[in-house]
N, C-alpha and C. Protein backbone atom coordinates (compact mmCIF):
# COMPACT_ATOMS: atom_id res chain seq x y z
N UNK A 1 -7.14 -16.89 73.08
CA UNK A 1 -7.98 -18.07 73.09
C UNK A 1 -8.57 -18.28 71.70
N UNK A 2 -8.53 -19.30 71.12
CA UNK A 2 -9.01 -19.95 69.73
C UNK A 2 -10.65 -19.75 69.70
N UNK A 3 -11.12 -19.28 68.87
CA UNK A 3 -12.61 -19.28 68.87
C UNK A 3 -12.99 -21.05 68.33
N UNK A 4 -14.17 -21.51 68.40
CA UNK A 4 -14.84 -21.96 67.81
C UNK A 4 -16.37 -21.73 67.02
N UNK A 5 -16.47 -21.99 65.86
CA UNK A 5 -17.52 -22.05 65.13
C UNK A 5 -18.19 -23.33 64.51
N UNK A 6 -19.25 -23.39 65.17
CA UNK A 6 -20.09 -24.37 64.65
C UNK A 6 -22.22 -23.98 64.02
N UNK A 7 -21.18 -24.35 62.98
CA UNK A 7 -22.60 -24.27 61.73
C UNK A 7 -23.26 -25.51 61.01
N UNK A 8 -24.64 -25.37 60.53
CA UNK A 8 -24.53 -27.01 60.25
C UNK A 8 -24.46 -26.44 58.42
N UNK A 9 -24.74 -25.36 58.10
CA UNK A 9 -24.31 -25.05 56.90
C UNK A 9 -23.63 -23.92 56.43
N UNK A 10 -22.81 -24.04 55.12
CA UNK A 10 -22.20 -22.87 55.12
C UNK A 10 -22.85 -22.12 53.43
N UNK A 11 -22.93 -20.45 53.33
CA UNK A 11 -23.61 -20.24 52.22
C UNK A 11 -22.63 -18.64 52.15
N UNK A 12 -21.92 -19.04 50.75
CA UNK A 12 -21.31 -17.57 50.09
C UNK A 12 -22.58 -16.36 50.44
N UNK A 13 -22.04 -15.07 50.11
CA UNK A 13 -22.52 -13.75 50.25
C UNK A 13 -23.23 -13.94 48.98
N UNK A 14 -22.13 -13.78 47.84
CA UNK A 14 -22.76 -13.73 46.30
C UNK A 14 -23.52 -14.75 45.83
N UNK A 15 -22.70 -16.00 45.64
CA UNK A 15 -23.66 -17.09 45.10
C UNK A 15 -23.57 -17.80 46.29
N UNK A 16 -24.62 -18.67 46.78
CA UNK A 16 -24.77 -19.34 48.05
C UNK A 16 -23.51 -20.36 48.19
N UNK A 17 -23.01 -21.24 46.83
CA UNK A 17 -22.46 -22.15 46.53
C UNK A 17 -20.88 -21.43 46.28
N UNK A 18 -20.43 -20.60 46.85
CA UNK A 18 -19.22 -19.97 46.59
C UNK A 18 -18.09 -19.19 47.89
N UNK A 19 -17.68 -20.06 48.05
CA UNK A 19 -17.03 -19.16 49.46
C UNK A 19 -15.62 -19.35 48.82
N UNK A 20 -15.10 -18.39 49.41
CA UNK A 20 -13.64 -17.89 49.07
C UNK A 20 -12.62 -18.12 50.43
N UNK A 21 -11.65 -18.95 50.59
CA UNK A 21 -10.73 -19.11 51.80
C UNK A 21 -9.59 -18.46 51.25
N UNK A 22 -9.13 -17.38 51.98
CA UNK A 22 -7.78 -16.51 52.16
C UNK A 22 -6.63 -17.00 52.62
N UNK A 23 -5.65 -17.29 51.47
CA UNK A 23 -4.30 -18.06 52.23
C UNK A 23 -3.70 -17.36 53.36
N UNK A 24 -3.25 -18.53 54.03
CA UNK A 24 -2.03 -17.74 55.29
C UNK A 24 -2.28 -16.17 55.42
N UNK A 25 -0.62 -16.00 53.97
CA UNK A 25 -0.30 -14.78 54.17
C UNK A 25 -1.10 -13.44 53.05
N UNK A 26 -2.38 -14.28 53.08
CA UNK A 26 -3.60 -12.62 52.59
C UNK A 26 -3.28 -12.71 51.25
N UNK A 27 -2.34 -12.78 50.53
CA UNK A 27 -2.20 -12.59 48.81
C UNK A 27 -3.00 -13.36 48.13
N UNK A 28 -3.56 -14.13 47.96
CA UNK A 28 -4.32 -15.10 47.35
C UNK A 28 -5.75 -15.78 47.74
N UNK A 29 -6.44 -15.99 46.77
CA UNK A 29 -7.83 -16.76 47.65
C UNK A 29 -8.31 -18.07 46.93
N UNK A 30 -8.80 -19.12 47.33
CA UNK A 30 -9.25 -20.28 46.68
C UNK A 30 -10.33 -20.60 46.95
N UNK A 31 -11.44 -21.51 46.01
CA UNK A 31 -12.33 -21.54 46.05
C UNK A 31 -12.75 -23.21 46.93
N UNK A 32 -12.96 -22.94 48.34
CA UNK A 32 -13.61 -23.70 49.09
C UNK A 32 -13.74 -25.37 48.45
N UNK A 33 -14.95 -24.91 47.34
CA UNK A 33 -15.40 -26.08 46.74
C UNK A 33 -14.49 -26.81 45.67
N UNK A 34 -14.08 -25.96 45.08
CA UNK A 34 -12.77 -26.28 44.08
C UNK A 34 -11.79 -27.23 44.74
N UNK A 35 -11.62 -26.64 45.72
CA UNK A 35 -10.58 -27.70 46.62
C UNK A 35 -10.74 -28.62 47.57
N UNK A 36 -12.02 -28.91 47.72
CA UNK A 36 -12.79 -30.70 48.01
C UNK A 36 -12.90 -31.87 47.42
N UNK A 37 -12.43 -32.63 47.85
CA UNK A 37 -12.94 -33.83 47.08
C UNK A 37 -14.73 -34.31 46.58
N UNK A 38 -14.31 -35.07 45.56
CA UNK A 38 -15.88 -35.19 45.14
C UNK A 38 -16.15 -36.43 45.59
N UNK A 39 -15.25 -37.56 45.41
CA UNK A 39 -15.55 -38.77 45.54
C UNK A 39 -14.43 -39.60 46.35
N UNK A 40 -14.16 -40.49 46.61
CA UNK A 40 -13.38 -41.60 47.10
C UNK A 40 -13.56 -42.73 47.27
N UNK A 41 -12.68 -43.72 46.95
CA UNK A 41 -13.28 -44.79 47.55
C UNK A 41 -11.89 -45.86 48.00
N UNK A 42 -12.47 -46.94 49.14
CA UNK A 42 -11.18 -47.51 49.26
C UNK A 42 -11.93 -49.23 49.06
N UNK A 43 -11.05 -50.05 48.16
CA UNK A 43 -12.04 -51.32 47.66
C UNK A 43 -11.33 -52.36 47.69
N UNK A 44 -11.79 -53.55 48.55
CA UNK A 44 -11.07 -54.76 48.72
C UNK A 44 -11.18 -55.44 47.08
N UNK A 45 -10.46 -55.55 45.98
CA UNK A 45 -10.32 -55.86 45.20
C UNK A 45 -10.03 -57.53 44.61
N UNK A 46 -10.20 -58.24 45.60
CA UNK A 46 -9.90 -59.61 45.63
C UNK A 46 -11.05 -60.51 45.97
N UNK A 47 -10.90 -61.95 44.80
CA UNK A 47 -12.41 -62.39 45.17
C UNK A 47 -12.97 -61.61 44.08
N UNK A 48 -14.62 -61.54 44.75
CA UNK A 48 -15.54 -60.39 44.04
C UNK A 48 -15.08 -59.43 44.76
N UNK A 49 -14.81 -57.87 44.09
CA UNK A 49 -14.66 -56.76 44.53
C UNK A 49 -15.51 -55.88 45.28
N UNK A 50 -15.30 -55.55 45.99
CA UNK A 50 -16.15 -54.42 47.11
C UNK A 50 -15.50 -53.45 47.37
N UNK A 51 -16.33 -52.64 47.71
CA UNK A 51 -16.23 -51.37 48.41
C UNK A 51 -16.15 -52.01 49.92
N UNK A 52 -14.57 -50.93 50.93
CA UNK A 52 -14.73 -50.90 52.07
C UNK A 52 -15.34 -50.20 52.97
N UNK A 53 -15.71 -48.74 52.19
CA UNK A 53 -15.82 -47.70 52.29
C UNK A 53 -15.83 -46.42 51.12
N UNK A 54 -16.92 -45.28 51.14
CA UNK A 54 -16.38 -44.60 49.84
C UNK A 54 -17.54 -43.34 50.12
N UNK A 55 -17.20 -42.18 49.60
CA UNK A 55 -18.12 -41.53 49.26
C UNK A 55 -18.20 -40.88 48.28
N UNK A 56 -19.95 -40.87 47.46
CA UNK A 56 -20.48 -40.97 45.94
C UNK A 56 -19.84 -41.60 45.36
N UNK A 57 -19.82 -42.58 45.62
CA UNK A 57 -19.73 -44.10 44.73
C UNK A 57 -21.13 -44.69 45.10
N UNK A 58 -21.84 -44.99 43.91
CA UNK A 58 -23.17 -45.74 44.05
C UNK A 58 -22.86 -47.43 44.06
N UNK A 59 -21.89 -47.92 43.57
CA UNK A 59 -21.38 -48.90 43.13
C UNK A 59 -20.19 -49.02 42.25
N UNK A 60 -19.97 -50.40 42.57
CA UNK A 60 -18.41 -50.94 41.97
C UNK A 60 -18.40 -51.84 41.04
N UNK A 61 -17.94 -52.00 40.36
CA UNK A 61 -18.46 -53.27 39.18
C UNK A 61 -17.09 -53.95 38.75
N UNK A 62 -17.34 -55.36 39.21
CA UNK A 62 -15.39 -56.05 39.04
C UNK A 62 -15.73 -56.37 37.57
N UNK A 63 -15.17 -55.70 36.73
CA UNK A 63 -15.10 -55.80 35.68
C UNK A 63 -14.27 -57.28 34.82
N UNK A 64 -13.56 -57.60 35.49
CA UNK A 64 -12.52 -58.71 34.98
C UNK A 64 -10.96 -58.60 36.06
N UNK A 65 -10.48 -59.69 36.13
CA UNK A 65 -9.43 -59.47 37.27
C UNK A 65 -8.05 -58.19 36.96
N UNK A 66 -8.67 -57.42 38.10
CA UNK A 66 -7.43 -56.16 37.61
C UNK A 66 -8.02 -55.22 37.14
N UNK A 67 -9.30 -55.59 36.54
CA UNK A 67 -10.25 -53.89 36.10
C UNK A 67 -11.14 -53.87 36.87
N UNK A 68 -11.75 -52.48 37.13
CA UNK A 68 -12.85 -52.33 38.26
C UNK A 68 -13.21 -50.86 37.51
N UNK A 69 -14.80 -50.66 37.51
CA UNK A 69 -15.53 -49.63 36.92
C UNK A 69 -16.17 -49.28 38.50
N UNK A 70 -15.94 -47.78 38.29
CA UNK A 70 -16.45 -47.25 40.17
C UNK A 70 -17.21 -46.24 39.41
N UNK A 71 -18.68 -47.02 40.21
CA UNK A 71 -19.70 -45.41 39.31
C UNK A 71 -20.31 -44.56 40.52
N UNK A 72 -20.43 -43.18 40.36
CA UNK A 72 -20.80 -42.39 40.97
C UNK A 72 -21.90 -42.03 41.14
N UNK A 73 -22.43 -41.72 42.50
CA UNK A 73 -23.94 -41.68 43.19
C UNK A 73 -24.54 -40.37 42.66
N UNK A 74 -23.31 -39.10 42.69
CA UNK A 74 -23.84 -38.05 41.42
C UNK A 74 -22.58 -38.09 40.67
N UNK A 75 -23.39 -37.87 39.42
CA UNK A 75 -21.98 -37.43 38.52
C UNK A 75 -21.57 -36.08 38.50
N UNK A 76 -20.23 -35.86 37.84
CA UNK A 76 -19.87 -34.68 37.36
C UNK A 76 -20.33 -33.82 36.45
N UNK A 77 -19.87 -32.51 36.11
CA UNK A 77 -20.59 -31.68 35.34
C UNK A 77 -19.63 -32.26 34.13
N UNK A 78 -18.68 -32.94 33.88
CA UNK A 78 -17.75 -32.79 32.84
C UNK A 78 -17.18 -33.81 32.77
N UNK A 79 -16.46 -34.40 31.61
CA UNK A 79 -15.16 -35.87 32.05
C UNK A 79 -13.84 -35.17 32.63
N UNK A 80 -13.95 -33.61 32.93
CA UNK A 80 -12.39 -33.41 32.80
C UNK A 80 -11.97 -33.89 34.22
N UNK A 81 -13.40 -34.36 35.20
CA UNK A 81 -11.91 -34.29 36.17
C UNK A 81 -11.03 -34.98 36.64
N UNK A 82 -10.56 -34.97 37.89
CA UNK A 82 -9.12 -35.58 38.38
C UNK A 82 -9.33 -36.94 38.89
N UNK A 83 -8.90 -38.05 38.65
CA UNK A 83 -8.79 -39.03 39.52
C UNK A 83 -7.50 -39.76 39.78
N UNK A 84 -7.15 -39.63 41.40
CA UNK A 84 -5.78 -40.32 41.66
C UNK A 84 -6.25 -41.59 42.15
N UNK A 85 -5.22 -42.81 41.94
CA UNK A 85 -5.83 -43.85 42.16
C UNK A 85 -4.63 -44.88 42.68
N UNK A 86 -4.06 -45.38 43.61
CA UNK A 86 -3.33 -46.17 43.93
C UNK A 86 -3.58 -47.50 44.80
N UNK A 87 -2.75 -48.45 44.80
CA UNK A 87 -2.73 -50.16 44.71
C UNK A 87 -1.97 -50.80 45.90
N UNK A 88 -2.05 -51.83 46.38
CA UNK A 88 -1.39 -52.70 46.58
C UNK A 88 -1.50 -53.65 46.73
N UNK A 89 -0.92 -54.86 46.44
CA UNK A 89 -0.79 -56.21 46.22
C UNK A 89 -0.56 -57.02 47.64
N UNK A 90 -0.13 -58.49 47.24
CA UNK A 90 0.00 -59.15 48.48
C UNK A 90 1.88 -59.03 48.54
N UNK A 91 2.25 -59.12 49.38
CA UNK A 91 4.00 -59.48 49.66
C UNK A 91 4.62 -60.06 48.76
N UNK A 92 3.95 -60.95 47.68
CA UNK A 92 4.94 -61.79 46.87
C UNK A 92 4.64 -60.71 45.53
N UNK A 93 3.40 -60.19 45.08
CA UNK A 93 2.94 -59.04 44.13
C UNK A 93 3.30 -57.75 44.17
N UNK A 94 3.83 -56.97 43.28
CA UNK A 94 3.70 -55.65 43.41
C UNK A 94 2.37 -55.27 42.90
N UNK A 95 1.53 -54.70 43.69
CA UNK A 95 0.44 -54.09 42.62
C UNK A 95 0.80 -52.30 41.83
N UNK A 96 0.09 -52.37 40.77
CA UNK A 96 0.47 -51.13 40.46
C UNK A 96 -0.60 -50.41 39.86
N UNK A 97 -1.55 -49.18 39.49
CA UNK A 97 -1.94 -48.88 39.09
C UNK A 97 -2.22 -48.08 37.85
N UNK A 98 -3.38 -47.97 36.75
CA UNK A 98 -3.55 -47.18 36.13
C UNK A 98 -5.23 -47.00 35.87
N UNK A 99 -5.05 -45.68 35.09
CA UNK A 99 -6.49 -45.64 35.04
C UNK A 99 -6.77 -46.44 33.75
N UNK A 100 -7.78 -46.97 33.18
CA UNK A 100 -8.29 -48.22 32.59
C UNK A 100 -8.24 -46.98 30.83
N UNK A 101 -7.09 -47.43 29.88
CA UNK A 101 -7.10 -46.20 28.80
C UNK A 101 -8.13 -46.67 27.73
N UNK A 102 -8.89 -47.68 28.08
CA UNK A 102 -9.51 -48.54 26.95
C UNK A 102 -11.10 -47.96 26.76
N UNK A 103 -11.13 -47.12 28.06
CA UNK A 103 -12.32 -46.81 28.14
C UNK A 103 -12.41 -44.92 29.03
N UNK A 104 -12.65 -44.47 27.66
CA UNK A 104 -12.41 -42.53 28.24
C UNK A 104 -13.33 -42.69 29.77
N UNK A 105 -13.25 -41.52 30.80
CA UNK A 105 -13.22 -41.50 32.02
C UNK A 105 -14.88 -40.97 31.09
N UNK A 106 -15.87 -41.26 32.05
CA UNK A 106 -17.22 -40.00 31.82
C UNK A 106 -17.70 -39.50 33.01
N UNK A 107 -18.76 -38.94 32.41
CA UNK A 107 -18.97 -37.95 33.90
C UNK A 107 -19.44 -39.16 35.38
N UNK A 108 -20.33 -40.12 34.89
CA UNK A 108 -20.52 -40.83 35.84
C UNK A 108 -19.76 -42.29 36.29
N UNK A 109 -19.00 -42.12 36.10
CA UNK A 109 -18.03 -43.36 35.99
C UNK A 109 -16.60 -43.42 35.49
N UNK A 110 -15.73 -43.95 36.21
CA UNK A 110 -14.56 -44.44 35.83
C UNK A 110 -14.10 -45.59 35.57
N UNK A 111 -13.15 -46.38 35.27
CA UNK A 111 -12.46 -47.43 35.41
C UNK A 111 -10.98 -47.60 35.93
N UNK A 112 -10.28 -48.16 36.69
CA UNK A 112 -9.21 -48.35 36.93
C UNK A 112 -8.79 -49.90 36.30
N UNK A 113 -7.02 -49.56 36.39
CA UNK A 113 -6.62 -51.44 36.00
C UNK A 113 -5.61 -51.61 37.42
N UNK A 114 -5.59 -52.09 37.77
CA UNK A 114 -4.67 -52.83 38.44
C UNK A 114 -3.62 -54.06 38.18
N UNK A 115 -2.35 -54.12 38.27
CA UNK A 115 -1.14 -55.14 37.48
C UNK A 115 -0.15 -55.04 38.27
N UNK A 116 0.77 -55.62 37.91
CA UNK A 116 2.23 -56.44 38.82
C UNK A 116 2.97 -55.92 37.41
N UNK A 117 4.91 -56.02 37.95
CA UNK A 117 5.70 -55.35 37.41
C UNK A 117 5.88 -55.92 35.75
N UNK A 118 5.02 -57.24 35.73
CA UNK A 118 5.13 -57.84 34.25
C UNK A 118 4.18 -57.56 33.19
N UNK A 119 2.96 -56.09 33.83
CA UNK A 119 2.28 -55.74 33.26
C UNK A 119 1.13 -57.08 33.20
N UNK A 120 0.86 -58.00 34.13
CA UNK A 120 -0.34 -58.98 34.23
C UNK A 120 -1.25 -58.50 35.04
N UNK A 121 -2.53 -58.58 34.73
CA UNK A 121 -3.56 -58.17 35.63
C UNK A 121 -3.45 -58.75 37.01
N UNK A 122 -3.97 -57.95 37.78
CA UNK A 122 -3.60 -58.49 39.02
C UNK A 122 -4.76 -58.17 40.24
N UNK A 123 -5.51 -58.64 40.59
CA UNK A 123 -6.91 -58.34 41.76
C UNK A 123 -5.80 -57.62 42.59
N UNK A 124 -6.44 -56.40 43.41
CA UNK A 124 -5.19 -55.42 44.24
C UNK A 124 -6.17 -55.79 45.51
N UNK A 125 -5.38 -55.84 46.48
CA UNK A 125 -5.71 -56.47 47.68
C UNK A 125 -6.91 -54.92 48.09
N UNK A 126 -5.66 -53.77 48.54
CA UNK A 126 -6.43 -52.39 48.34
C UNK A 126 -6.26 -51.85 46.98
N UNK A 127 -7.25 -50.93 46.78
CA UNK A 127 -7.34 -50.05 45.94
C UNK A 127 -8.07 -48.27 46.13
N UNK A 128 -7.13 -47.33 46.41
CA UNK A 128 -7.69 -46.15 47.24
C UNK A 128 -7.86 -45.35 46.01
N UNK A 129 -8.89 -44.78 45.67
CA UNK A 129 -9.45 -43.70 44.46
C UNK A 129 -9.84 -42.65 44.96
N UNK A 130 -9.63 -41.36 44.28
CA UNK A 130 -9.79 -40.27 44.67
C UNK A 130 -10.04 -39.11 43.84
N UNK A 131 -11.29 -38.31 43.76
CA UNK A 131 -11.70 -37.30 42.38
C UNK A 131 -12.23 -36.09 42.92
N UNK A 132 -11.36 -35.05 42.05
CA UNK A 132 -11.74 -34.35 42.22
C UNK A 132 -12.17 -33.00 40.92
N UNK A 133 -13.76 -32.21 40.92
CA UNK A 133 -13.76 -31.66 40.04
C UNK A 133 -15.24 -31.04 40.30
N UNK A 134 -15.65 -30.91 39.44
CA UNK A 134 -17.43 -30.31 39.78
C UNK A 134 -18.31 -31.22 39.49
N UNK A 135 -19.06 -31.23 40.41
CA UNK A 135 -20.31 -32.23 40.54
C UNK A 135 -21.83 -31.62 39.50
N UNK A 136 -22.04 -31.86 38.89
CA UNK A 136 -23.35 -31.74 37.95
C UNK A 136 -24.32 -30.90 38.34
């Protein structure tokens, strides 16, 4: 029979903020927090831009059609980290994504661009973002 455990918090032995999960087969261990997401968001991009949904995103800012600046409710400890970010358009558009190179990523904020296969800006119907790294 499967146990269940229910906690409303969880706290490492050593540092409170540190738990260690043991793969499958026992050889290896990863760090809990390391491997969470920090942020997300999913944003109707057409029109004025919104958020549909997201978490630590404080706000969205439609920057110009096809750019969008998504700032975070906390920031990161660093610019290094990860953000995946993908698009799509309407049926007659391909949308496509990138992250916005005009402007370095910082700890509290990003930018994305959104465009069609002729490299024209393009409002993305969705737009799903996703980061991951250490929070401040």
């Amino acid at each position: 029979m499967a146990s269940i455990l229910k906690v409303d918090e969880m706290q490492g032995v050593t540092s409170a903020g540190d738990i260690t999960i043991t793969s499958e087969g026992g050889a290896v261990t990863q760090s809990l927090q390391q491997g969470l997401l920090k942020a997300w968001i999913n944003v109707d991009g057409t029109g004025t831009a919104g958020s549909r949904d997201s978490l630590n995103h404080s706000s969205l800012t439609d920057v110009a059609t096809g750019h969008y600046q998504n700032n975070f409710a906390n920031v990161f400890a660093n610019d290094d980290y990860s953000v995946t970010a993908i698009s799509a358009g309407d049926s007659a558009n391909l949308s496509l994504t990138s992250m916005q190179h005009t402007q370095l990523q910082e700890t509290g904020l990003y930018r994305t661009r959104t465009f069609d296969s002729s490299n024209s800006d393009l409002d993305a119907e969705i737009l799903n973002a996703m980061a991951a790294g250490d929070l401040a």
